[in-house]
Protein backbone atom coordinates (compact mmCIF):
# COMPACT_ATOMS: atom_id res chain seq x y z
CA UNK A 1 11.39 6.56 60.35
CA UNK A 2 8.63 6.04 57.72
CA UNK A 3 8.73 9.77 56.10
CA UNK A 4 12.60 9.95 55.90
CA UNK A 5 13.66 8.33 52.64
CA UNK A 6 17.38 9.29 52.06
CA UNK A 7 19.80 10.72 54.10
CA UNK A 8 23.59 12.16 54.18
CA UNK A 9 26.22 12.11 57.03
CA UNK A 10 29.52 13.83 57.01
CA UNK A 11 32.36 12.29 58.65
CA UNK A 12 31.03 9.01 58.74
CA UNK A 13 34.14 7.05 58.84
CA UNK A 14 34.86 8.01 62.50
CA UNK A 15 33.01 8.15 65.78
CA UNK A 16 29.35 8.99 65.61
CA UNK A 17 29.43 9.02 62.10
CA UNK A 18 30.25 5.66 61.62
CA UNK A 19 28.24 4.42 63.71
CA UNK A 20 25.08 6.53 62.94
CA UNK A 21 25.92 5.58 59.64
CA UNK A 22 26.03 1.75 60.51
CA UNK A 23 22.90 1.79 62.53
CA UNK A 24 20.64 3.83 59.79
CA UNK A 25 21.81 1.06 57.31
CA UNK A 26 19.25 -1.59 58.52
CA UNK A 27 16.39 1.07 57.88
CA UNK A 28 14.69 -0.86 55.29
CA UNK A 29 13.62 1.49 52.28
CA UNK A 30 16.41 4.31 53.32
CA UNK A 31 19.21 5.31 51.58
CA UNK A 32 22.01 6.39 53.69
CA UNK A 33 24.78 8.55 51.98
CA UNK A 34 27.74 8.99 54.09
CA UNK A 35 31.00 10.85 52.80
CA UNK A 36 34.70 11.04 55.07
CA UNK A 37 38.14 10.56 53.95
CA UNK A 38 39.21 6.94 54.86
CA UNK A 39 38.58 4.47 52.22
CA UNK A 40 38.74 1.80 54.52
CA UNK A 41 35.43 2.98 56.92
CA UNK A 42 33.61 3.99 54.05
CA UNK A 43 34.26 0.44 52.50
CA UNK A 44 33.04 -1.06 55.69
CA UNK A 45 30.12 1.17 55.10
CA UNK A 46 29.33 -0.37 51.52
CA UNK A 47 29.33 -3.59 52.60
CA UNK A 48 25.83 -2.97 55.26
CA UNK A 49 24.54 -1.16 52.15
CA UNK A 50 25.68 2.26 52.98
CA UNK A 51 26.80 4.89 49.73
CA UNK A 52 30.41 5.70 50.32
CA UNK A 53 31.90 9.02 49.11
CA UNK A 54 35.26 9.61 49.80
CA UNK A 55 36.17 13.21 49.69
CA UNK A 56 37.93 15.99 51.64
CA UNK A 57 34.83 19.09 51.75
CA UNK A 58 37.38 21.59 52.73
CA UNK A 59 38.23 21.66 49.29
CA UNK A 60 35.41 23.28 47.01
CA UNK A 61 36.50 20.91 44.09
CA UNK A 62 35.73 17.78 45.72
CA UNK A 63 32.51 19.65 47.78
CA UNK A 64 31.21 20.11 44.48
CA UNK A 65 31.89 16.30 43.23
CA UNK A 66 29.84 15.25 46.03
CA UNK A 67 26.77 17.20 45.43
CA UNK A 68 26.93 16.12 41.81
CA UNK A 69 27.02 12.73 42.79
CA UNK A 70 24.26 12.36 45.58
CA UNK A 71 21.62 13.38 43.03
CA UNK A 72 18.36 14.27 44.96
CA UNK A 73 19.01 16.43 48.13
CA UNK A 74 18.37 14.04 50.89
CA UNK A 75 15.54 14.40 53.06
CA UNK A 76 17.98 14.93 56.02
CA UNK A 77 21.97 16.17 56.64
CA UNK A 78 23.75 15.19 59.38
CA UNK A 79 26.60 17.77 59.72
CA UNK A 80 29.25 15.32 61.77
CA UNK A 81 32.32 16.13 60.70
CA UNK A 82 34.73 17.75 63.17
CA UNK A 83 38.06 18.01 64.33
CA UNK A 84 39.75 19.39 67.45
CA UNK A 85 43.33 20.46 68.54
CA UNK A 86 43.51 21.55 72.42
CA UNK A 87 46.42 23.86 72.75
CA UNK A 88 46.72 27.28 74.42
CA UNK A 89 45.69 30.12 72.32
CA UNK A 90 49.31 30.89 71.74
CA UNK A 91 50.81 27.66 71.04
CA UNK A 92 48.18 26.92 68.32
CA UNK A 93 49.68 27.05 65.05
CA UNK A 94 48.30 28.62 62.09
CA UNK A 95 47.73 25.43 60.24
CA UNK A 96 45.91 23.94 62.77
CA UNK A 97 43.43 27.40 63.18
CA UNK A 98 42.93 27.08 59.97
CA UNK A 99 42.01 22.99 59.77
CA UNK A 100 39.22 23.82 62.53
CA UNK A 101 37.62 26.91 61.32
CA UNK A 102 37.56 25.25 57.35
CA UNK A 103 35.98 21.83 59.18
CA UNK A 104 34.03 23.04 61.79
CA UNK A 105 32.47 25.93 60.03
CA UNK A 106 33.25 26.93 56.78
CA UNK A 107 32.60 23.28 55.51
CA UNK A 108 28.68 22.88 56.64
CA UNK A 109 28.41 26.41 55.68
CA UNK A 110 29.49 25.39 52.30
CA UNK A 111 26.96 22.53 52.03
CA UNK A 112 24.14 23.90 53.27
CA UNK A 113 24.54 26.80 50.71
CA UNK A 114 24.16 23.88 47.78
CA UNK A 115 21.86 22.03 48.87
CA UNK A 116 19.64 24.23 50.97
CA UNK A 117 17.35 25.89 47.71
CA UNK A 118 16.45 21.98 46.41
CA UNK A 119 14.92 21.24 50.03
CA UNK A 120 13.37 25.60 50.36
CA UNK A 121 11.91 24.64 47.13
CA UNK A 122 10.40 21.21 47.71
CA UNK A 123 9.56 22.64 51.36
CA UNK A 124 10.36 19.95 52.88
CA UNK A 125 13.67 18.67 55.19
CA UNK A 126 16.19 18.70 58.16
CA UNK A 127 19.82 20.07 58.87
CA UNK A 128 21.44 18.21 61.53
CA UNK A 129 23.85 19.68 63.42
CA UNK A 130 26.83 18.26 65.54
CA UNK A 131 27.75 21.13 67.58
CA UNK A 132 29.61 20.57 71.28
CA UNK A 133 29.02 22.22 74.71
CA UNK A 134 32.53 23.86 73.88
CA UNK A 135 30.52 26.06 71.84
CA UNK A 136 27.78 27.50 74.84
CA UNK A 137 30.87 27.20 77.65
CA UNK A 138 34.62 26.82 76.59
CA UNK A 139 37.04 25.77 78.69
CA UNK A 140 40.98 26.24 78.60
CA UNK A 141 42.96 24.96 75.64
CA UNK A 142 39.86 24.86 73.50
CA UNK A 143 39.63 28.55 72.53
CA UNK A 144 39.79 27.85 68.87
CA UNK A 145 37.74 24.85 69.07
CA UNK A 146 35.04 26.60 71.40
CA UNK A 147 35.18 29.62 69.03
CA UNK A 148 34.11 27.46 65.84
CA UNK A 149 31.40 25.70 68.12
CA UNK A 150 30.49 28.92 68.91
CA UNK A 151 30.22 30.66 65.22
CA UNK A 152 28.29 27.07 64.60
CA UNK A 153 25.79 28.05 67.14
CA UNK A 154 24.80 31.67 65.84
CA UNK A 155 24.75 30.27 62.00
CA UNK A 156 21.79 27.64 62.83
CA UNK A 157 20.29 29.97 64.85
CA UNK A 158 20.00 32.09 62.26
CA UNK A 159 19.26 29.29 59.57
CA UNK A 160 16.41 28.36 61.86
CA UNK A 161 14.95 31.34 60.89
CA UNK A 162 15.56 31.95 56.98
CA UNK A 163 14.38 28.28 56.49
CA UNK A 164 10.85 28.40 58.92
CA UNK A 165 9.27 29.67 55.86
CA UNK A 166 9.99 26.86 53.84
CA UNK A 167 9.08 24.22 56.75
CA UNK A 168 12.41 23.29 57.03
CA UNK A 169 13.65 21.76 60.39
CA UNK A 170 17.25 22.67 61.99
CA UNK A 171 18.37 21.00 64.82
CA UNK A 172 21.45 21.09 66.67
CA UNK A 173 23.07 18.00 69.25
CA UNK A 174 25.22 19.49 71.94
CA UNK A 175 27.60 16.62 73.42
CA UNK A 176 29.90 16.89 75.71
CA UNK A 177 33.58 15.11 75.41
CA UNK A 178 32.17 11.84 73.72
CA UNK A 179 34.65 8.69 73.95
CA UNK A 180 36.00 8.29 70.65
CA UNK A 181 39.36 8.54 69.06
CA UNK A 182 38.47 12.53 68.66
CA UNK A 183 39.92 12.87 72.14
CA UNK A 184 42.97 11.06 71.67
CA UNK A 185 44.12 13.05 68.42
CA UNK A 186 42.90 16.39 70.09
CA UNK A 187 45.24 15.80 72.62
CA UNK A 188 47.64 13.80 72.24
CA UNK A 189 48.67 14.48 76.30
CA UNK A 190 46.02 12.20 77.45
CA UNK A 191 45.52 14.03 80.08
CA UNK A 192 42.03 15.68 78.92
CA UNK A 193 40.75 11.77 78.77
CA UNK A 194 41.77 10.74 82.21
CA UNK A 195 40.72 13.88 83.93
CA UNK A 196 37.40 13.47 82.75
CA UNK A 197 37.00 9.63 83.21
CA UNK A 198 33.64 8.15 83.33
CA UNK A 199 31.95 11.33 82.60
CA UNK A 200 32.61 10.32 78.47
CA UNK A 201 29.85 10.09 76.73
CA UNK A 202 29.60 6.86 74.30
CA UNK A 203 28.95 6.52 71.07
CA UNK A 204 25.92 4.75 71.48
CA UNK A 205 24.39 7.67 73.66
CA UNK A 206 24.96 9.91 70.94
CA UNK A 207 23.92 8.14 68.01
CA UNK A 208 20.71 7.05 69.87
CA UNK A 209 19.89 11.39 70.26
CA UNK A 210 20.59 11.84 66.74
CA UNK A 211 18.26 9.02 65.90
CA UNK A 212 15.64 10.34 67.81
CA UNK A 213 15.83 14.03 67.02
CA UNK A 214 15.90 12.92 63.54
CA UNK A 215 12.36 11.18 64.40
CA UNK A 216 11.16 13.91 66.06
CA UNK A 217 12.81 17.20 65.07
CA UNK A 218 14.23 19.76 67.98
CA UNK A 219 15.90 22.83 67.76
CA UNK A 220 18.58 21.79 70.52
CA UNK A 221 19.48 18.77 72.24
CA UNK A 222 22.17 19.05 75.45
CA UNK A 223 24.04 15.88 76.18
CA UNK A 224 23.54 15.07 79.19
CA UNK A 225 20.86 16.72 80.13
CA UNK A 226 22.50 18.98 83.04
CA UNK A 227 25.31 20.29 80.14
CA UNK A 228 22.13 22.32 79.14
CA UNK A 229 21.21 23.74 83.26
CA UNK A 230 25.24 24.48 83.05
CA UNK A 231 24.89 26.27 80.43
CA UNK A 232 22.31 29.18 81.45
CA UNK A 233 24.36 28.82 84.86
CA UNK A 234 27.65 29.76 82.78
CA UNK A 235 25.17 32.73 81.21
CA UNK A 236 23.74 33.92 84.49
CA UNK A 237 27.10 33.70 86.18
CA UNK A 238 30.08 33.13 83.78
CA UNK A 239 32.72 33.73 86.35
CA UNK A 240 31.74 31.52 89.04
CA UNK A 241 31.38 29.01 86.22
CA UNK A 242 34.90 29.26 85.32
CA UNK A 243 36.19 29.48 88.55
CA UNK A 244 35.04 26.23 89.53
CA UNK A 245 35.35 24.47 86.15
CA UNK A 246 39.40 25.63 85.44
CA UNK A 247 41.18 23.24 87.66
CA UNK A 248 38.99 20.67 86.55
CA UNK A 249 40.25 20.72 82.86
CA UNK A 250 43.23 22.48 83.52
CA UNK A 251 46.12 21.44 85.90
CA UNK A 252 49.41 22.40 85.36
């Protein structure tokens, strides 16, 4: 990746991340900035060469200590941060509404809005996305989850256009449930995990899209490749769609 120089991950001291992080790290000639709460990844991180920042971005303090301290707007974002609680709609608590929608959306919002004029000015740059199929088809117990994906999805749409002029790129990866500890701590029943098995996506699937759509800049990238044919299924005929998929992710 000869023209990307410097780049910054959030959440990099989980999951994709991490690993994203990890891999980018043996890039000769690119500095990797990666930023996540637990001292003990990001120290992991240092020691392949990787600039740790520990901070919590949902609060505008620390948000702000972070873009003070990466100096020169990196030539590329990766927006991985996320976190998911699958409850009913009306067991949800307000605390943990709140945790998504800051995280999820308000958070790479936030970003983007400080960094975004350095790159419109030097024309030049990529936003990387981490959305979720959750956000194009929900499913049950994700409502809040798939409504953040979903408010996710019609912000970099509408980035995609404000920053065109400036020959900015914005790209957005659309996994489905990837095999990492996100699953386990977004429900703690276990059940989500087992009823979708083998069908996990790994890490290293992911990682290797966001590699390559940082090479080669897309506007969207489904993961796997049928998520996206489900997709314009789910918009052609949303309630077969959710007939059939219900009892898969949701059995009493």
């Amino acid at each position: 990746m000869p023209a990307v120089k410097s780049i910054l991950i959030t959440g990099a001291t989980s999951g994709v991340g991490f690993e994203l992080a990890r891999r980018l790290a043996s890039v000769k000639g690119m500095r990797v900035m990666a930023t996540g709460r637990n001292t003990k990844a990001l120290q992991e991180l240092q020691q392949v060469g990787v600039e740790g920042f520990c901070a919590d971005l949902r609060d505008a303090k620390q948000l702000d200590w972070l873009v003070s301290r990466i100096g020169e707007v990196p030539d590329v974002i990766v927006y991985s941060a996320g976190v998911g609680r699958f409850n009913f709609a009306h067991e949800a608590s307000d605390e943990e509404m709140a945790e998504m929608l800051e995280t999820n959306v308000l958070v790479p919002m936030q970003l983007t809005k400080r960094l975004l004029p350095a790159m419109m000015e030097r024309k030049s740059g990529h936003l990387l996305f981490i959305g979720s199929q959750a956000g194009k088809v929900a499913t049950p117990k994700t409502s809040v989850y798939a409504a953040t994906k979903h408010a996710l999805i019609g912000y970099t749409n509408a980035l995609r256009m404000e920053a065109a002029p400036y020959h900015l790129d914005v790209s957005v990866i659309h996994p489905g449930p990837i095999d990492t500890p996100f699953i386990e701590l977004a429900d703690q029943t276990g059940k989500y995990k087992q009823a979708l098995g083998s069908q996990l996506l790994s890490i290293d699937t992911v990682v290797r899209a966001v590699i390559q759509t940082i090479r080669e800049p897309r506007r969207e990238v489904n993961l796997p490749k049928v998520m996206g044919l489900t997709s314009k299924l789910y918009a052609l005929a949303p309630s077969l769609v959710e007939v059939i998929g219900r009892p898969f992710f949701y059995k009493k």
